[in-house]
PDB file of N, CA and C in Angstrom:
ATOM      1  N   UNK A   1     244.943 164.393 185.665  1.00  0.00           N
ATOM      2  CA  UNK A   1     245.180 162.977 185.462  1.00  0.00           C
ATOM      3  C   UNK A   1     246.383 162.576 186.294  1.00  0.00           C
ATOM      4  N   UNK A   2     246.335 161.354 186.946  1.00  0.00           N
ATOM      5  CA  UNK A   2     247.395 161.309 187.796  1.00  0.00           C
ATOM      6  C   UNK A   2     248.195 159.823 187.549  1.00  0.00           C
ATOM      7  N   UNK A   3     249.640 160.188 187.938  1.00  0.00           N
ATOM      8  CA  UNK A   3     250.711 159.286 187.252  1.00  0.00           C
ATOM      9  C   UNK A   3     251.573 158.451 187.983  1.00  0.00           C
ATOM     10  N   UNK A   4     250.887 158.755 188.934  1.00  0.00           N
ATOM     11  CA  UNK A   4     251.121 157.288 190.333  1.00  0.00           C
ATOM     12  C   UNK A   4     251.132 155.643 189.471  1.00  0.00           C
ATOM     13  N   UNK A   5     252.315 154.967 190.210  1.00  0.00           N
ATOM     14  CA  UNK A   5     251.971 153.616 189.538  1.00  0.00           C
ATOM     15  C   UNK A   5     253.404 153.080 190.541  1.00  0.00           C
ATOM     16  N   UNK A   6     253.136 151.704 191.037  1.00  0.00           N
ATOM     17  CA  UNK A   6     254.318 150.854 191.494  1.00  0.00           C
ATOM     18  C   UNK A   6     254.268 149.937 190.912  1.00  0.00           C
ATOM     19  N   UNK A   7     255.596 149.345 190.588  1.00  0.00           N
ATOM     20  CA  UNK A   7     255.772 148.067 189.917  1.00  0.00           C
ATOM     21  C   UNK A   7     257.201 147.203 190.842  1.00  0.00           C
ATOM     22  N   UNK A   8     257.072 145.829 191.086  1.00  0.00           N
ATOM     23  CA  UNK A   8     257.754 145.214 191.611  1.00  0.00           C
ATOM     24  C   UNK A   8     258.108 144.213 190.757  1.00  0.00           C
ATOM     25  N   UNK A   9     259.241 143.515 191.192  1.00  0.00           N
ATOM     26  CA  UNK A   9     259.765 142.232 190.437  1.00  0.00           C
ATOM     27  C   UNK A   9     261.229 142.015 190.942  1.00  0.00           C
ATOM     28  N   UNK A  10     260.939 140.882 191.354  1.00  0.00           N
ATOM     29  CA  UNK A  10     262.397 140.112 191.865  1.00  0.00           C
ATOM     30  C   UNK A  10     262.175 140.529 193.297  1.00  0.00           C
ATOM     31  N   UNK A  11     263.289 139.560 193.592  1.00  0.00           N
ATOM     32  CA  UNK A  11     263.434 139.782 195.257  1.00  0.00           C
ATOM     33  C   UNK A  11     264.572 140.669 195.774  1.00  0.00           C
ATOM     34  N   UNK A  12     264.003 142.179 196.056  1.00  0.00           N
ATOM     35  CA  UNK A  12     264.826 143.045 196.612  1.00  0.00           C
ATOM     36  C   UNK A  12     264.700 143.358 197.940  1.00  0.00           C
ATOM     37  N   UNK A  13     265.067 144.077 198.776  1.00  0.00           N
ATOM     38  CA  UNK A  13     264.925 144.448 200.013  1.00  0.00           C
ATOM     39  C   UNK A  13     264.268 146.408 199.911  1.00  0.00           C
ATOM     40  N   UNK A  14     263.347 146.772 200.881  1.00  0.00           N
ATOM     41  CA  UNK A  14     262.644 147.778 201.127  1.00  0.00           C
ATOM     42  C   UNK A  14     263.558 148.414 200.602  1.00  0.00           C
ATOM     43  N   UNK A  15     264.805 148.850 201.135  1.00  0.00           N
ATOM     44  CA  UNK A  15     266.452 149.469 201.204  1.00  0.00           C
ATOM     45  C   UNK A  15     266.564 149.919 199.494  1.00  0.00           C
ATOM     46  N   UNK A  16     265.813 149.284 198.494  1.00  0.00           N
ATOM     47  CA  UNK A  16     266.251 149.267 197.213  1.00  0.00           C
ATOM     48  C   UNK A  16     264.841 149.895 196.311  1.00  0.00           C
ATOM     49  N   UNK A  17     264.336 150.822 196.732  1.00  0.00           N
ATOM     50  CA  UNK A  17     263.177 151.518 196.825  1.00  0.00           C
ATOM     51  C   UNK A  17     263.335 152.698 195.727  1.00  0.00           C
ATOM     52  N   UNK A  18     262.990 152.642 194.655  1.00  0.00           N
ATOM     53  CA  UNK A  18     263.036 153.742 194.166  1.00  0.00           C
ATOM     54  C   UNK A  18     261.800 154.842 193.511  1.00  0.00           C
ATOM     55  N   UNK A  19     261.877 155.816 193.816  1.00  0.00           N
ATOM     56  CA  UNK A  19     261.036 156.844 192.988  1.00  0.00           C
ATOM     57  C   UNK A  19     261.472 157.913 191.986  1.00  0.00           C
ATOM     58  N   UNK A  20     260.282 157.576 190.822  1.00  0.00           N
ATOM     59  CA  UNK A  20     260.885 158.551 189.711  1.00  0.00           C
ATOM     60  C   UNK A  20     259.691 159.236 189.755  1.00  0.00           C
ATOM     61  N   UNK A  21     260.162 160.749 189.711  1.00  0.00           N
ATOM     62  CA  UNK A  21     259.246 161.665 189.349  1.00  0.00           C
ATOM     63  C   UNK A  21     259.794 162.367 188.097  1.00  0.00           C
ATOM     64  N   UNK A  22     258.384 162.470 187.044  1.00  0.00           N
ATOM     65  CA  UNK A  22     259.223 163.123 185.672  1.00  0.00           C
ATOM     66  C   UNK A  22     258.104 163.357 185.122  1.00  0.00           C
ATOM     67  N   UNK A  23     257.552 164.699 184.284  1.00  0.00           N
ATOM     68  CA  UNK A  23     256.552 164.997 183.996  1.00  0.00           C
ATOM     69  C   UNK A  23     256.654 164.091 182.278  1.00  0.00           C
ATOM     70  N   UNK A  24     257.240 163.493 182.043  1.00  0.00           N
ATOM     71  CA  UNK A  24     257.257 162.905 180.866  1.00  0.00           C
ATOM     72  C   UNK A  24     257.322 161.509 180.680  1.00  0.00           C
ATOM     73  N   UNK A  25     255.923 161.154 180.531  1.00  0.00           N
ATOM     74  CA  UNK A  25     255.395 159.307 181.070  1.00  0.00           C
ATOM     75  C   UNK A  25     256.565 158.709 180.076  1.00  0.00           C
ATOM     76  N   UNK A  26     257.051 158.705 179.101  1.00  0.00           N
ATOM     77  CA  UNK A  26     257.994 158.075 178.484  1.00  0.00           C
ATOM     78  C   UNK A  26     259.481 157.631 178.969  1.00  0.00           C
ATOM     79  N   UNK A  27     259.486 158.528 179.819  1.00  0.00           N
ATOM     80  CA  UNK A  27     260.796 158.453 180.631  1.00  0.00           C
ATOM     81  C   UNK A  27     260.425 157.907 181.955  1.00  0.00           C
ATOM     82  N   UNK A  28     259.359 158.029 182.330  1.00  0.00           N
ATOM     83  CA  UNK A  28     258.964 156.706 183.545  1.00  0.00           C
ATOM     84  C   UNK A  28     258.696 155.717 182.920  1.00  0.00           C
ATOM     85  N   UNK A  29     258.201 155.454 182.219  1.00  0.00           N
ATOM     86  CA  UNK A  29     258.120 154.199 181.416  1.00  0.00           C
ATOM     87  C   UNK A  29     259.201 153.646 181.318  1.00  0.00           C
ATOM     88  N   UNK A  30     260.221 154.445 180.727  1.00  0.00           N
ATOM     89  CA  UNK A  30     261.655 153.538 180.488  1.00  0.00           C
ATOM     90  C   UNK A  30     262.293 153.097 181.771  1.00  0.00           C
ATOM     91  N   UNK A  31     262.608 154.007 182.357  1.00  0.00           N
ATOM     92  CA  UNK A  31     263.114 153.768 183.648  1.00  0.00           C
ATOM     93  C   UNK A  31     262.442 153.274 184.357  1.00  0.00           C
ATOM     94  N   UNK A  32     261.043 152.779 185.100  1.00  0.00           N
ATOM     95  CA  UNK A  32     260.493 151.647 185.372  1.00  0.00           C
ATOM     96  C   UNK A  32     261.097 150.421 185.154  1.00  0.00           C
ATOM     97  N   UNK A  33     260.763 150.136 183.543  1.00  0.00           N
ATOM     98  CA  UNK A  33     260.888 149.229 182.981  1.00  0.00           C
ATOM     99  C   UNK A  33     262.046 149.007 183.592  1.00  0.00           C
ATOM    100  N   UNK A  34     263.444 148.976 183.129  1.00  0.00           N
ATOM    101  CA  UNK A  34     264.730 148.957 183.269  1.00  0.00           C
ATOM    102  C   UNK A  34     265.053 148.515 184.772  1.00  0.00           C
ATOM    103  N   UNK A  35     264.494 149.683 185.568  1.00  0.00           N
ATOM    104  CA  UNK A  35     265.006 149.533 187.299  1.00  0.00           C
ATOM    105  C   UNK A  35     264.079 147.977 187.791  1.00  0.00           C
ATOM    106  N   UNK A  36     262.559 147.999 187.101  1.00  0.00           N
ATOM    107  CA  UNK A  36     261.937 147.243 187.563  1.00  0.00           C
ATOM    108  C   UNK A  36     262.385 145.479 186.885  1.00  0.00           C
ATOM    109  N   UNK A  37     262.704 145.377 185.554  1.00  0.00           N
ATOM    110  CA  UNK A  37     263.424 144.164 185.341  1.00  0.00           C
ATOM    111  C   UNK A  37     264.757 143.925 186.117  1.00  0.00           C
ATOM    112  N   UNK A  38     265.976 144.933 186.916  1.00  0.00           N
ATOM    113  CA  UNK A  38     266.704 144.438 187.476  1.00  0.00           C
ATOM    114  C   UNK A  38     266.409 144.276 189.149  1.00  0.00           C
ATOM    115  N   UNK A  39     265.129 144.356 189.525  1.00  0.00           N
ATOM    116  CA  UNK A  39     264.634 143.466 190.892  1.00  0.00           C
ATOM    117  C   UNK A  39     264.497 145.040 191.784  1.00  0.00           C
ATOM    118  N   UNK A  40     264.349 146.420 191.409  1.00  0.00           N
ATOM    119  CA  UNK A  40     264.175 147.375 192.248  1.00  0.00           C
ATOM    120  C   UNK A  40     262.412 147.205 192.501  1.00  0.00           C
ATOM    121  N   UNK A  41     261.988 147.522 193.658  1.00  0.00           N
ATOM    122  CA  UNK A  41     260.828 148.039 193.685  1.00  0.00           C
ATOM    123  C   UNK A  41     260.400 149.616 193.146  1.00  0.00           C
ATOM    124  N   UNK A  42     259.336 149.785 192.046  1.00  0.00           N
ATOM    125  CA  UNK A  42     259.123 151.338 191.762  1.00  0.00           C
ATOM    126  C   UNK A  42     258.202 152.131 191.684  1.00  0.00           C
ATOM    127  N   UNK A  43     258.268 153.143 192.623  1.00  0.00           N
ATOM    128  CA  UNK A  43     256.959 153.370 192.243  1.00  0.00           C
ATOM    129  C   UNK A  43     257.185 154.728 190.983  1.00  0.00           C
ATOM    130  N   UNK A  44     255.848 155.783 190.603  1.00  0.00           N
ATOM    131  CA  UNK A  44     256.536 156.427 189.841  1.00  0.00           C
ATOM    132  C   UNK A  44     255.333 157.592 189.781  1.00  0.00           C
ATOM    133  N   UNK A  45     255.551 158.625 189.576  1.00  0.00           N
ATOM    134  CA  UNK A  45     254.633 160.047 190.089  1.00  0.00           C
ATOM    135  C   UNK A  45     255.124 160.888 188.579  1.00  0.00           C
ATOM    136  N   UNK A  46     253.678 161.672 188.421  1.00  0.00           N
ATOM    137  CA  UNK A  46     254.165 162.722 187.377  1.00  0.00           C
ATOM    138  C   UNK A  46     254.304 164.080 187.331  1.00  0.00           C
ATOM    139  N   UNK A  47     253.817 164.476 188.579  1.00  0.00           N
ATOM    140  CA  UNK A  47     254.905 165.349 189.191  1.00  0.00           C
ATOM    141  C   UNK A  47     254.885 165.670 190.329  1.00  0.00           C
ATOM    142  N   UNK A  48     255.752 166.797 190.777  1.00  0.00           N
ATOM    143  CA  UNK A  48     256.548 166.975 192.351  1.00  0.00           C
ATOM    144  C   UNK A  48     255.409 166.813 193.211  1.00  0.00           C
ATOM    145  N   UNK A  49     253.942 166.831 192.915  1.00  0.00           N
ATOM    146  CA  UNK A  49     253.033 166.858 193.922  1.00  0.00           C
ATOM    147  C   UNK A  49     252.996 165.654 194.716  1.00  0.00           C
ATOM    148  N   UNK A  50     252.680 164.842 193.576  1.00  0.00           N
ATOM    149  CA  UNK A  50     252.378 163.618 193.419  1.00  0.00           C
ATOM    150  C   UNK A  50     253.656 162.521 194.391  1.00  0.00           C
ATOM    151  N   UNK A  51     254.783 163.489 193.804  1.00  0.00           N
ATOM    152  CA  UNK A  51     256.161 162.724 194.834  1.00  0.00           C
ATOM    153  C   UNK A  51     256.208 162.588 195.368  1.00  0.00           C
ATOM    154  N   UNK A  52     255.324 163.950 196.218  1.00  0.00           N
ATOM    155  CA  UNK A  52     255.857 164.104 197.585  1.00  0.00           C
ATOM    156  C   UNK A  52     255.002 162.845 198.180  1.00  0.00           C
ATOM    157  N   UNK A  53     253.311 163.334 197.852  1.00  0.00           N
ATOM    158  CA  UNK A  53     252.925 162.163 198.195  1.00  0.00           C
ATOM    159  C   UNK A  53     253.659 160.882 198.648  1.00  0.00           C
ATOM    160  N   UNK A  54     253.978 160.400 197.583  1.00  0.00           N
ATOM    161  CA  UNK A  54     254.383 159.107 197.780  1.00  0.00           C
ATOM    162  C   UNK A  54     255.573 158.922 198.768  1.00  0.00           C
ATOM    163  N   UNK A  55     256.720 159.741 199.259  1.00  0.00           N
ATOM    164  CA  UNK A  55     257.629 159.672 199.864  1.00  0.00           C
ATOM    165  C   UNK A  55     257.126 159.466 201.507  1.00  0.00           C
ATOM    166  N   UNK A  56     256.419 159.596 201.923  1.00  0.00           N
ATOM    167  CA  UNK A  56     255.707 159.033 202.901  1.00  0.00           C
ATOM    168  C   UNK A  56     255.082 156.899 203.026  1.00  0.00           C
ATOM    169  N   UNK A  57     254.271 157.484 201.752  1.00  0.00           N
ATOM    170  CA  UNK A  57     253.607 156.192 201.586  1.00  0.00           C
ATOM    171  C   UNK A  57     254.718 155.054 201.421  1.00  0.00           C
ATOM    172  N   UNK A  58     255.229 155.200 200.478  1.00  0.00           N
ATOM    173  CA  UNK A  58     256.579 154.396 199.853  1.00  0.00           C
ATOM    174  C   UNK A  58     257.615 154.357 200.779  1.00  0.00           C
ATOM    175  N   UNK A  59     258.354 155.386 201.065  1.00  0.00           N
ATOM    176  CA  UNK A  59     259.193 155.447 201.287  1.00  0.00           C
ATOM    177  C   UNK A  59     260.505 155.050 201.080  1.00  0.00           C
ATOM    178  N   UNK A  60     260.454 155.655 199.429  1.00  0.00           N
ATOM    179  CA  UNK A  60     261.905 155.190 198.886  1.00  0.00           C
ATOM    180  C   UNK A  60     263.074 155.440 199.579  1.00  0.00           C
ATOM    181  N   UNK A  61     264.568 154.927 199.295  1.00  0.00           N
ATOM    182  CA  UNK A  61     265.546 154.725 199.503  1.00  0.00           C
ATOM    183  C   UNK A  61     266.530 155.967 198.776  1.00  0.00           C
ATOM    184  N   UNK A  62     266.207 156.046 197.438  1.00  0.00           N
ATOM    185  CA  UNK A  62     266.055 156.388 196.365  1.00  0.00           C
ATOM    186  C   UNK A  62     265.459 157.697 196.040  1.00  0.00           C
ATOM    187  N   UNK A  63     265.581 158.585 194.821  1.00  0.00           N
ATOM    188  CA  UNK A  63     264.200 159.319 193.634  1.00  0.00           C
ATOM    189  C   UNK A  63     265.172 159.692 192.739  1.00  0.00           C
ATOM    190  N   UNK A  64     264.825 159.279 191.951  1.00  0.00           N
ATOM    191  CA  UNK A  64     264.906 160.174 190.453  1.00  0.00           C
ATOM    192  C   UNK A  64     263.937 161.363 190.192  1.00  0.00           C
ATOM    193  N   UNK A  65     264.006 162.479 190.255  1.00  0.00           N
ATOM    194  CA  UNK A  65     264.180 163.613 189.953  1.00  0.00           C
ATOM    195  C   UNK A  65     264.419 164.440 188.864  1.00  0.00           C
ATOM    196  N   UNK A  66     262.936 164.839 188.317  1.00  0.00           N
ATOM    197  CA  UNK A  66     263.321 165.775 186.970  1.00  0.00           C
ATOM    198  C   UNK A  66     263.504 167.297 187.461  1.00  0.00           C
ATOM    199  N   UNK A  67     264.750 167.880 187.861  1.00  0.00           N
ATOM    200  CA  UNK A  67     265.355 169.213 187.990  1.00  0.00           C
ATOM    201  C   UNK A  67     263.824 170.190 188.094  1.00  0.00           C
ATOM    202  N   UNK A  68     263.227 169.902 186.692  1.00  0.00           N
ATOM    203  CA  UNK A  68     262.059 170.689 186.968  1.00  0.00           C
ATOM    204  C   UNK A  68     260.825 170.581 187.552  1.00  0.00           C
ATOM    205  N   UNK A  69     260.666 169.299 188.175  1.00  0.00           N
ATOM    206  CA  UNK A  69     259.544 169.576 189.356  1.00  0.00           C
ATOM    207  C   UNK A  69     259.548 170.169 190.221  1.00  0.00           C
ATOM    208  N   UNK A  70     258.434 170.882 190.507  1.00  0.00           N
ATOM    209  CA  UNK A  70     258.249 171.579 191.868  1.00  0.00           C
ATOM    210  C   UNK A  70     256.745 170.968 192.530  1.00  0.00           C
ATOM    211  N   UNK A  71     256.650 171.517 194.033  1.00  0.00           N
ATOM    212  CA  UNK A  71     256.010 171.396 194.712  1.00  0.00           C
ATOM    213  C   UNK A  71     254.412 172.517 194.449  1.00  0.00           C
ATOM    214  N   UNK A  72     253.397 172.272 195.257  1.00  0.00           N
ATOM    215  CA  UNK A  72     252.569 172.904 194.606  1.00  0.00           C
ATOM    216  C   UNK A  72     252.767 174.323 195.720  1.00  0.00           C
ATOM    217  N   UNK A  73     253.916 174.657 196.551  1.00  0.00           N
ATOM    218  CA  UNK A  73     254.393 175.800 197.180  1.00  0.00           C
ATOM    219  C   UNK A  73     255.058 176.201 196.321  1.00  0.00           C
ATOM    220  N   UNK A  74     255.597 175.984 195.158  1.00  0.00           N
ATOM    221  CA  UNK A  74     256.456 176.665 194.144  1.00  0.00           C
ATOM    222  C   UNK A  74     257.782 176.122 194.261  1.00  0.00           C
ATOM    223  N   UNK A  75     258.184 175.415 195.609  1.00  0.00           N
ATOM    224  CA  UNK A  75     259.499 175.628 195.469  1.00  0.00           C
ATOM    225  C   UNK A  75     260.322 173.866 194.827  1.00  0.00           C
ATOM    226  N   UNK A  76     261.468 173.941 194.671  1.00  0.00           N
ATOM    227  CA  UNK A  76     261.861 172.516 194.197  1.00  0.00           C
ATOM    228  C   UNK A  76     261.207 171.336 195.121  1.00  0.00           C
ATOM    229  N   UNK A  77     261.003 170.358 194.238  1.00  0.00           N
ATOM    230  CA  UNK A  77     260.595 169.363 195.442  1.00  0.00           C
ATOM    231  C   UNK A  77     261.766 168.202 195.994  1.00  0.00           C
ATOM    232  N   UNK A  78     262.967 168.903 195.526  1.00  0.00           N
ATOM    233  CA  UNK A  78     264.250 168.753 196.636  1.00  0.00           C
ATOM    234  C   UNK A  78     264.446 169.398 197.456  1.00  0.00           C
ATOM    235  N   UNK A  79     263.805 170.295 197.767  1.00  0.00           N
ATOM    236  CA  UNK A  79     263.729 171.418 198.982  1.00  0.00           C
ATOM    237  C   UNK A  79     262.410 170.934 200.049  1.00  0.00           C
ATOM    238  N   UNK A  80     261.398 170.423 199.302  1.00  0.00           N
ATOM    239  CA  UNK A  80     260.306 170.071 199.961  1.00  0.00           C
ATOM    240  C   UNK A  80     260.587 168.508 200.506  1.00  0.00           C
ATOM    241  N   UNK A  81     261.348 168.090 199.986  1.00  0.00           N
ATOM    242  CA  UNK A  81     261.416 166.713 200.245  1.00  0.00           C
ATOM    243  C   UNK A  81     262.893 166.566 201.531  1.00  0.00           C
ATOM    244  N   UNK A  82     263.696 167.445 201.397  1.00  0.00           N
ATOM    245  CA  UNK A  82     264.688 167.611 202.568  1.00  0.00           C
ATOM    246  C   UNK A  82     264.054 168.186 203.983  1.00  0.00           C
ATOM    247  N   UNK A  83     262.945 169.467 203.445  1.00  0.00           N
ATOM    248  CA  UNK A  83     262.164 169.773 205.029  1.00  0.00           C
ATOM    249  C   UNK A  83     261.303 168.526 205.223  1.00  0.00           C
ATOM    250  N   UNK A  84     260.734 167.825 204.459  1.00  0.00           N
ATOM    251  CA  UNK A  84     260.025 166.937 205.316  1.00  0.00           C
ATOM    252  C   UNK A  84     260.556 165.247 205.562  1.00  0.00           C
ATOM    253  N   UNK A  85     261.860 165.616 205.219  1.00  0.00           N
ATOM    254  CA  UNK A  85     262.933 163.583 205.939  1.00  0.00           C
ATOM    255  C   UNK A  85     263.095 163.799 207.249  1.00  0.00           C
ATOM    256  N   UNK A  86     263.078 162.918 208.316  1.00  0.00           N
ATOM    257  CA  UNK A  86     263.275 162.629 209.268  1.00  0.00           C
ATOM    258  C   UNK A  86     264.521 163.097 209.555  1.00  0.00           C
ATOM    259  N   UNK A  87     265.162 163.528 210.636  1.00  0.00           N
ATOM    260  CA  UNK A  87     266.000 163.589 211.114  1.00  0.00           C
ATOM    261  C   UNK A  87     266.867 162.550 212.273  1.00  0.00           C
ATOM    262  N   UNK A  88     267.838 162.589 212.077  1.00  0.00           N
ATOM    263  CA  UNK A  88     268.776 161.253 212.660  1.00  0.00           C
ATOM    264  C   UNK A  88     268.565 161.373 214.120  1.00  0.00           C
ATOM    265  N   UNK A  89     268.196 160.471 215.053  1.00  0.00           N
ATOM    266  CA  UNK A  89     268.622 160.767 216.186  1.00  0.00           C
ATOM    267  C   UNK A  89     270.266 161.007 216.835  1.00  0.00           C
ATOM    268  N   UNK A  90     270.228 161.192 217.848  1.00  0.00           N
ATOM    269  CA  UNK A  90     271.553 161.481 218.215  1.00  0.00           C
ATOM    270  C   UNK A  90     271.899 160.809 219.226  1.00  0.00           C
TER     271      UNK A  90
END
């Protein structure tokens, strides 16, 4: 079952982009709610798979991060999500 969902409201800029990944819909729920009544755009994944996904599509600014997601390589999907950000030009 999958736990993808964006919600918008108010006028923010791309820049103010956030993603929560958290295997516990109650706590995306809240935090949605909350980020999404003060004008963030959100989207929201239920877990690290699903994140990664979206960090492409979306391309938050942003993630909230439950410590215990991982990727479906096993490893954190703060590890998966640092090998696959762009790098700065120079």
């Amino acid at each position: 079952m999958g736990g993808m969902s964006i919600a918008k409201s108010g006028p923010r800029s791309s820049e103010e982009r956030i993603l929560i990944v958290d295997d516990e819909q109650n706590a995306r729920v809240a935090l949605r709610t909350i980020l999404a009544e003060e004008g963030y755009e959100v989207a929201e994944a239920a877990d690290g798979e699903e994140g990664l996904q979206l960090l492409g599509s979306f391309a938050p600014a942003r993630c909230w991060l439950t410590c215990a997601c991982r990727a479906s390589t096993g490893s954190p999907c703060s590890s998966e999500r640092a090998s696959r950000a762009p790098t700065p030009s120079s």
